[in-house]
C-alpha atoms as a PDB file:
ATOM      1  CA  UNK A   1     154.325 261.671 100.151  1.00  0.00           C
ATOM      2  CA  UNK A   2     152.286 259.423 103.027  1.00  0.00           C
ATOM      3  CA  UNK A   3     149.806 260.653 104.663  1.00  0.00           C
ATOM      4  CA  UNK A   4     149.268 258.595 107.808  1.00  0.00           C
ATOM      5  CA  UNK A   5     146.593 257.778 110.462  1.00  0.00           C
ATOM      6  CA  UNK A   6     146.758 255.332 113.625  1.00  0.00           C
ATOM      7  CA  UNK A   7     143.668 252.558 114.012  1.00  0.00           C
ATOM      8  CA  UNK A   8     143.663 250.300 116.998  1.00  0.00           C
ATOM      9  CA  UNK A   9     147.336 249.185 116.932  1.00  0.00           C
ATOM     10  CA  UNK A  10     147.465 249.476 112.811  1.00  0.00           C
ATOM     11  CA  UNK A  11     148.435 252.021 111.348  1.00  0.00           C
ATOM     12  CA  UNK A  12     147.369 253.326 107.642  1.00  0.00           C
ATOM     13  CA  UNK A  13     149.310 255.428 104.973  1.00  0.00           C
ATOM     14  CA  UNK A  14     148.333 256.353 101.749  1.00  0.00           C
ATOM     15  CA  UNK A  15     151.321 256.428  98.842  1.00  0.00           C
ATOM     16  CA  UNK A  16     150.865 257.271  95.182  1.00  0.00           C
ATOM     17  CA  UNK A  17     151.366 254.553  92.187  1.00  0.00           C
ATOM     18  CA  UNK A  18     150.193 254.688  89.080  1.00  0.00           C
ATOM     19  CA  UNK A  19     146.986 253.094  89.909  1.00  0.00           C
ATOM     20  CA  UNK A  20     145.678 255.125  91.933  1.00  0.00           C
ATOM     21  CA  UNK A  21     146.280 255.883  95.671  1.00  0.00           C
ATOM     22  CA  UNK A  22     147.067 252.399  98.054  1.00  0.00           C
ATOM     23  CA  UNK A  23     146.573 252.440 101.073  1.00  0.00           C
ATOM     24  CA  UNK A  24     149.616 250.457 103.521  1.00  0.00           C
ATOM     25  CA  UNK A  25     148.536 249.202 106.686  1.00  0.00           C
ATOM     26  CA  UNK A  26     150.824 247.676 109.388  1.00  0.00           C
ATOM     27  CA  UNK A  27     150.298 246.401 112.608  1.00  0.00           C
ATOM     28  CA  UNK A  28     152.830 245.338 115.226  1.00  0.00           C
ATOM     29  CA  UNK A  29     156.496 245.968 112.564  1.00  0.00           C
ATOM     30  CA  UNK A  30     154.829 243.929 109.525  1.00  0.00           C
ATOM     31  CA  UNK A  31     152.937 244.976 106.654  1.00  0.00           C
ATOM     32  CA  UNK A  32     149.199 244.125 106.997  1.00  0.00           C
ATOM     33  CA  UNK A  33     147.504 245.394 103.939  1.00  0.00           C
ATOM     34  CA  UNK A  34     147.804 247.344 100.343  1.00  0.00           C
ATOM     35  CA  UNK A  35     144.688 248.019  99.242  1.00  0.00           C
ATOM     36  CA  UNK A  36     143.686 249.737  96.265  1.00  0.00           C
ATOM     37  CA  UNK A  37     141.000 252.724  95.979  1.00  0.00           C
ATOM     38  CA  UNK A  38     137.982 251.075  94.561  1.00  0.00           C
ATOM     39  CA  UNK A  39     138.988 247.648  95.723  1.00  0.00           C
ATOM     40  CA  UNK A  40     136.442 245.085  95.516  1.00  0.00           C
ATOM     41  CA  UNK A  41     137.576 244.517  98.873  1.00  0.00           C
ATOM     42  CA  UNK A  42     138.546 247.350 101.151  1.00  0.00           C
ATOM     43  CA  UNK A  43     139.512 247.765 104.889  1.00  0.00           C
ATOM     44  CA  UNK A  44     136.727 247.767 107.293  1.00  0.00           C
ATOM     45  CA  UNK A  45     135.106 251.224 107.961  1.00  0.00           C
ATOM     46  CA  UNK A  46     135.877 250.866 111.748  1.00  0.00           C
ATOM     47  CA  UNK A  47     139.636 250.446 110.904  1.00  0.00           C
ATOM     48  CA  UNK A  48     139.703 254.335 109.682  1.00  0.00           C
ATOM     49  CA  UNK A  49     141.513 255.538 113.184  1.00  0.00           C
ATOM     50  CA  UNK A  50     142.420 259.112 114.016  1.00  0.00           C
ATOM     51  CA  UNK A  51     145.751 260.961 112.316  1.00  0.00           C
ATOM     52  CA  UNK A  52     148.602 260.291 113.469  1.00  0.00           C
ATOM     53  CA  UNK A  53     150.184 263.531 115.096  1.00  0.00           C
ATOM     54  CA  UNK A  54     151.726 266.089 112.803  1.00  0.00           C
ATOM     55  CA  UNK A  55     155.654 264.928 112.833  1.00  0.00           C
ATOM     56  CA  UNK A  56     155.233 261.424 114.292  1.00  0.00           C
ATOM     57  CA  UNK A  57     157.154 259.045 112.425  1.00  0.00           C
ATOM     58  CA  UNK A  58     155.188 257.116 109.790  1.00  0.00           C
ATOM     59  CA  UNK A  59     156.541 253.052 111.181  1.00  0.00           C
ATOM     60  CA  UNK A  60     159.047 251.607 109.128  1.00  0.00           C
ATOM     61  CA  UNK A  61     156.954 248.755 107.326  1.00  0.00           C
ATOM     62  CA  UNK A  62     155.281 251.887 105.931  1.00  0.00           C
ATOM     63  CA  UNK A  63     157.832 253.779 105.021  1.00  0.00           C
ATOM     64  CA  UNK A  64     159.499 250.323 103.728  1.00  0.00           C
ATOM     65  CA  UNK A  65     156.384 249.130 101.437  1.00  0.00           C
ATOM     66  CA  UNK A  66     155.894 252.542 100.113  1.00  0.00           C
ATOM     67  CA  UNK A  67     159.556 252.341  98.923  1.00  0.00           C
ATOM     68  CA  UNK A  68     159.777 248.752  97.395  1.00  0.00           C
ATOM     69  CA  UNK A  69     156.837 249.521  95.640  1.00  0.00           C
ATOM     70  CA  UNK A  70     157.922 252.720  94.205  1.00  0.00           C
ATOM     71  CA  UNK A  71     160.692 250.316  92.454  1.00  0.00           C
ATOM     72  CA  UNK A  72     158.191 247.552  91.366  1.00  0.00           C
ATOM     73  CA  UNK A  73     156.578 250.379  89.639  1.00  0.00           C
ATOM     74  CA  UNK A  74     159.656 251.566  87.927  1.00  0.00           C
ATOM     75  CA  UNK A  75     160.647 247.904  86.882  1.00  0.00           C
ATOM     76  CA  UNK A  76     163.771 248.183  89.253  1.00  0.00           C
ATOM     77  CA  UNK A  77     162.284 245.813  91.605  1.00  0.00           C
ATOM     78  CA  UNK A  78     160.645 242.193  90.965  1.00  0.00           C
ATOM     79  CA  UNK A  79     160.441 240.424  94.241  1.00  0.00           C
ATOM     80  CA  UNK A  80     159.375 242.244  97.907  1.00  0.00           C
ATOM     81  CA  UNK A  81     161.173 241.932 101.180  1.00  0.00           C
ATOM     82  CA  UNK A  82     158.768 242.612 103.840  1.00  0.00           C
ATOM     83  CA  UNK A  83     157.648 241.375 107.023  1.00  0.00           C
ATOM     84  CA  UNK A  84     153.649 240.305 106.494  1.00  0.00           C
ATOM     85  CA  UNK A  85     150.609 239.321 108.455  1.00  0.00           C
ATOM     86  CA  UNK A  86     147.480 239.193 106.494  1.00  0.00           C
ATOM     87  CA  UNK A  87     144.786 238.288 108.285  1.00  0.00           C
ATOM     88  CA  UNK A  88     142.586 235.460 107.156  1.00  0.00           C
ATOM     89  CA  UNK A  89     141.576 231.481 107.495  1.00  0.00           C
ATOM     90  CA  UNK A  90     144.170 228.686 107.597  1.00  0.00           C
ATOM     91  CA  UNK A  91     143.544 227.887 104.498  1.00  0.00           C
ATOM     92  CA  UNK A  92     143.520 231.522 102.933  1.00  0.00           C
ATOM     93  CA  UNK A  93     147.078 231.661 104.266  1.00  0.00           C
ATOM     94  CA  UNK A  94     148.062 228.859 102.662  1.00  0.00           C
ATOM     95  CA  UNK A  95     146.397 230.076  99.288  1.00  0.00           C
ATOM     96  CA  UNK A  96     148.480 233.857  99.809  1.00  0.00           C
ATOM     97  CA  UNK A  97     151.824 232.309 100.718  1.00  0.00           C
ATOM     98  CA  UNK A  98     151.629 230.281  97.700  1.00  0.00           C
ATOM     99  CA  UNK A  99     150.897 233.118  95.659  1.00  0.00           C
ATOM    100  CA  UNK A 100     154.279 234.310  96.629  1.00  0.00           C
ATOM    101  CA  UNK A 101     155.659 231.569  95.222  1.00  0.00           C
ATOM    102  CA  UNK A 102     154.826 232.647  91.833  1.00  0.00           C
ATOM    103  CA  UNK A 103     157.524 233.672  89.611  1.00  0.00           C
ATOM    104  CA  UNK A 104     157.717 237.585  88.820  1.00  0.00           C
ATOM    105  CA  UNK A 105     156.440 237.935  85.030  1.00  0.00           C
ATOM    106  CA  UNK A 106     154.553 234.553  85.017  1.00  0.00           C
ATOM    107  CA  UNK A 107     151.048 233.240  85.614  1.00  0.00           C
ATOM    108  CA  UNK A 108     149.387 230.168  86.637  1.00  0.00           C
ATOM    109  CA  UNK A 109     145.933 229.393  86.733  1.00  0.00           C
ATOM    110  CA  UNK A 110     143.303 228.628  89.494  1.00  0.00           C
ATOM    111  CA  UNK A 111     143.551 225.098  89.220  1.00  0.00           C
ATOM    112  CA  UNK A 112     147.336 225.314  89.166  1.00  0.00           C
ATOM    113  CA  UNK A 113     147.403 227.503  92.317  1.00  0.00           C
ATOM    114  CA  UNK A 114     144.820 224.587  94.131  1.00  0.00           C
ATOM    115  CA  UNK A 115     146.711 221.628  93.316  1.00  0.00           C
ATOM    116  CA  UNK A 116     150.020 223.438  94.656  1.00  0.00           C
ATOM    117  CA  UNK A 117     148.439 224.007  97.588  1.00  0.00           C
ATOM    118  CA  UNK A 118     147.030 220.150  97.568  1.00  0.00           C
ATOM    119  CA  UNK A 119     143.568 220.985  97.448  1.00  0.00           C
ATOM    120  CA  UNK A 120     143.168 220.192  93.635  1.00  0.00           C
ATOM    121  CA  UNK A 121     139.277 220.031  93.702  1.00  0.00           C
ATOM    122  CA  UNK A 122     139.339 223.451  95.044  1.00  0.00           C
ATOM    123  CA  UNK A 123     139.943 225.801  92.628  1.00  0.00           C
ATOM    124  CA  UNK A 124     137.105 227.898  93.509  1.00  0.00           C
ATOM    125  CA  UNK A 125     137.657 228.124  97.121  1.00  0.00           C
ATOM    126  CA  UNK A 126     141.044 229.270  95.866  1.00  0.00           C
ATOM    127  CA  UNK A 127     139.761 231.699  93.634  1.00  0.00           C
ATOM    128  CA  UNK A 128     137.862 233.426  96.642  1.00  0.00           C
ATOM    129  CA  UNK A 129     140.131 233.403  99.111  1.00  0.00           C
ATOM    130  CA  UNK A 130     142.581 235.352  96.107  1.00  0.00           C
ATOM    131  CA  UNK A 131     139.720 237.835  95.521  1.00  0.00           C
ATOM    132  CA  UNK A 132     140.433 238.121  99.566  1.00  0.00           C
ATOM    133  CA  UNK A 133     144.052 238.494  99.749  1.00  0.00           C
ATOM    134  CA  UNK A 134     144.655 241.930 101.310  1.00  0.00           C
ATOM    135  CA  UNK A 135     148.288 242.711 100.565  1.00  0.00           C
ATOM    136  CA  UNK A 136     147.851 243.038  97.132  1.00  0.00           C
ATOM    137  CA  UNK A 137     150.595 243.431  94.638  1.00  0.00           C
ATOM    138  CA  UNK A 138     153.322 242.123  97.046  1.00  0.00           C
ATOM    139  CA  UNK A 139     151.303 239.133  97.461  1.00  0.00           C
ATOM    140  CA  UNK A 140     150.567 238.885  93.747  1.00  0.00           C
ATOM    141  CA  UNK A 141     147.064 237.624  93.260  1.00  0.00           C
ATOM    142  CA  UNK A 142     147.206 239.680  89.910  1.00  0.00           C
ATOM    143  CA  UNK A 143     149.283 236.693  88.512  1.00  0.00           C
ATOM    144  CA  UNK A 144     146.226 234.091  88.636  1.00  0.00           C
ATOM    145  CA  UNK A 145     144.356 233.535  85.577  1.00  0.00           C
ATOM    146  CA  UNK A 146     142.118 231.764  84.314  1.00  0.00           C
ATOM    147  CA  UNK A 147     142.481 227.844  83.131  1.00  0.00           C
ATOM    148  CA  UNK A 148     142.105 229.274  79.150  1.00  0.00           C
ATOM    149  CA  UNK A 149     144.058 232.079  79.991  1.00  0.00           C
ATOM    150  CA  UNK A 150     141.440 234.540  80.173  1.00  0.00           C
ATOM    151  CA  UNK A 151     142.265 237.184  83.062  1.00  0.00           C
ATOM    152  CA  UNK A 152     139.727 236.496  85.089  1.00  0.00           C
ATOM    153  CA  UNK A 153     138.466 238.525  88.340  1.00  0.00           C
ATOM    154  CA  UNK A 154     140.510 241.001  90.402  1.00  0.00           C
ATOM    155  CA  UNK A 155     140.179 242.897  93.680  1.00  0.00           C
ATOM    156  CA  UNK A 156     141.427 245.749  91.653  1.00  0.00           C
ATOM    157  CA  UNK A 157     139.500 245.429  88.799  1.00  0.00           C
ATOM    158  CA  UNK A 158     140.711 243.867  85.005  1.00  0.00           C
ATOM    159  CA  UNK A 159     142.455 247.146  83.938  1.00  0.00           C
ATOM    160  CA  UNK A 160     144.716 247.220  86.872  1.00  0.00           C
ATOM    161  CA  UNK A 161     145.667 243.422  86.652  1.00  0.00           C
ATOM    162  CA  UNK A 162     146.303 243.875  82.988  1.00  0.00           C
ATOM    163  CA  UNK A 163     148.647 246.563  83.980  1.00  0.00           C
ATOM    164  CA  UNK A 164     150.431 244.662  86.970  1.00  0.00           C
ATOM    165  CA  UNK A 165     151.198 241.951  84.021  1.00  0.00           C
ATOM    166  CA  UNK A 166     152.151 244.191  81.510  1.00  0.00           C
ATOM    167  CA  UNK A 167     154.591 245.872  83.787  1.00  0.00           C
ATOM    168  CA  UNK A 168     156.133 242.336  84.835  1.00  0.00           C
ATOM    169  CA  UNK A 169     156.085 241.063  81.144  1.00  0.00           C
ATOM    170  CA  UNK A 170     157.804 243.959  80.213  1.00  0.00           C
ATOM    171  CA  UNK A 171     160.722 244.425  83.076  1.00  0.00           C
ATOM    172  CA  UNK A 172     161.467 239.907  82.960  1.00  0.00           C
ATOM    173  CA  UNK A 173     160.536 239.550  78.664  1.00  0.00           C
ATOM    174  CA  UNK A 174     157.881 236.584  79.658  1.00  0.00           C
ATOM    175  CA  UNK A 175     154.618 236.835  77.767  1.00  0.00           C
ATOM    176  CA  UNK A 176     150.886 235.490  79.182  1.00  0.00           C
ATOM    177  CA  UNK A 177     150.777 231.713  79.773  1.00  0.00           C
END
């Protein structure tokens, strides 16, 4: 079930997975946010907007998210096809767009993830602006560890990234780098 509400142009729904509730937001026919209950990094308070009226149609990147992530959870799924527009820094975006570019099942580490984007010396700024990314799980920040291949850090928390890479180790047969 979603449960929606309209904020200032976005709006937010609220899906079930098994970690937890996420919260979807969209803005304008692309998928803004997924954030997780408890996130180290949530939406804004001023972003919570009123309900959307009882039998208003919950937007289709909504509707859309909810149901490509219902198959990532059920291993039928390993890749998302969704319009997106985080918001965040030039060079945040370039940090979440390569994060797409990580192969479902496999990890790289911070320092990897810099030098990809051609900022090698910047593996910290890289790390922060992952603890930042706000569509998580379809952007997978989850799949960053660290250079020893400790899992460090996570929005989420460690439990929930250990999950995410269980789930993908499991479904594509890859195992931790």
């Amino acid at each position: 079930m979603i449960a929606s509400i309209r904020i200032s142009g976005r709006t937010q729904s609220v899906v079930a997975s098994p970690l937890g509730p996420l919260t979807l937001v969209a803005a304008d026919g692309a998928l803004t946010g997924v954030y997780m209950d408890a996130g180290r990094h949530p939406p804004a308070a001023r972003e919570a907007g009123q309900p959307v009226t009882p039998g208003e149609p919950v937007p289709a990147p909504l509707t859309e998210a909810a149901s490509q992530l219902a198959g990532y959870f059920a291993g039928e799924r390993t890749g998302f096809e969704l319009p997106l527009d985080p918001d965040g820094t030039g060079f945040q975006l370039r940090v979440w767009a390569a994060l797409r570019d990580i192969p479902y099942g496999e990890t790289i580490s911070y320092g990897e993830l810099a030098r990809r984007i051609g900022a090698a010396s910047a593996a910290r700024a890289v790390g922060l602006a992952n603890g930042r990314n706000p569509i998580s799980i379809i952007v997978p920040c989850h799949r960053v560890i660290g250079a020893d291949g400790s899992l460090t850090g996570y929005g989420g928390g460690l439990d929930r990234k250990r999950f995410l890479l269980a789930l993908e180790q499991r479904v594509s047969g890859q195992t931790l780098a």
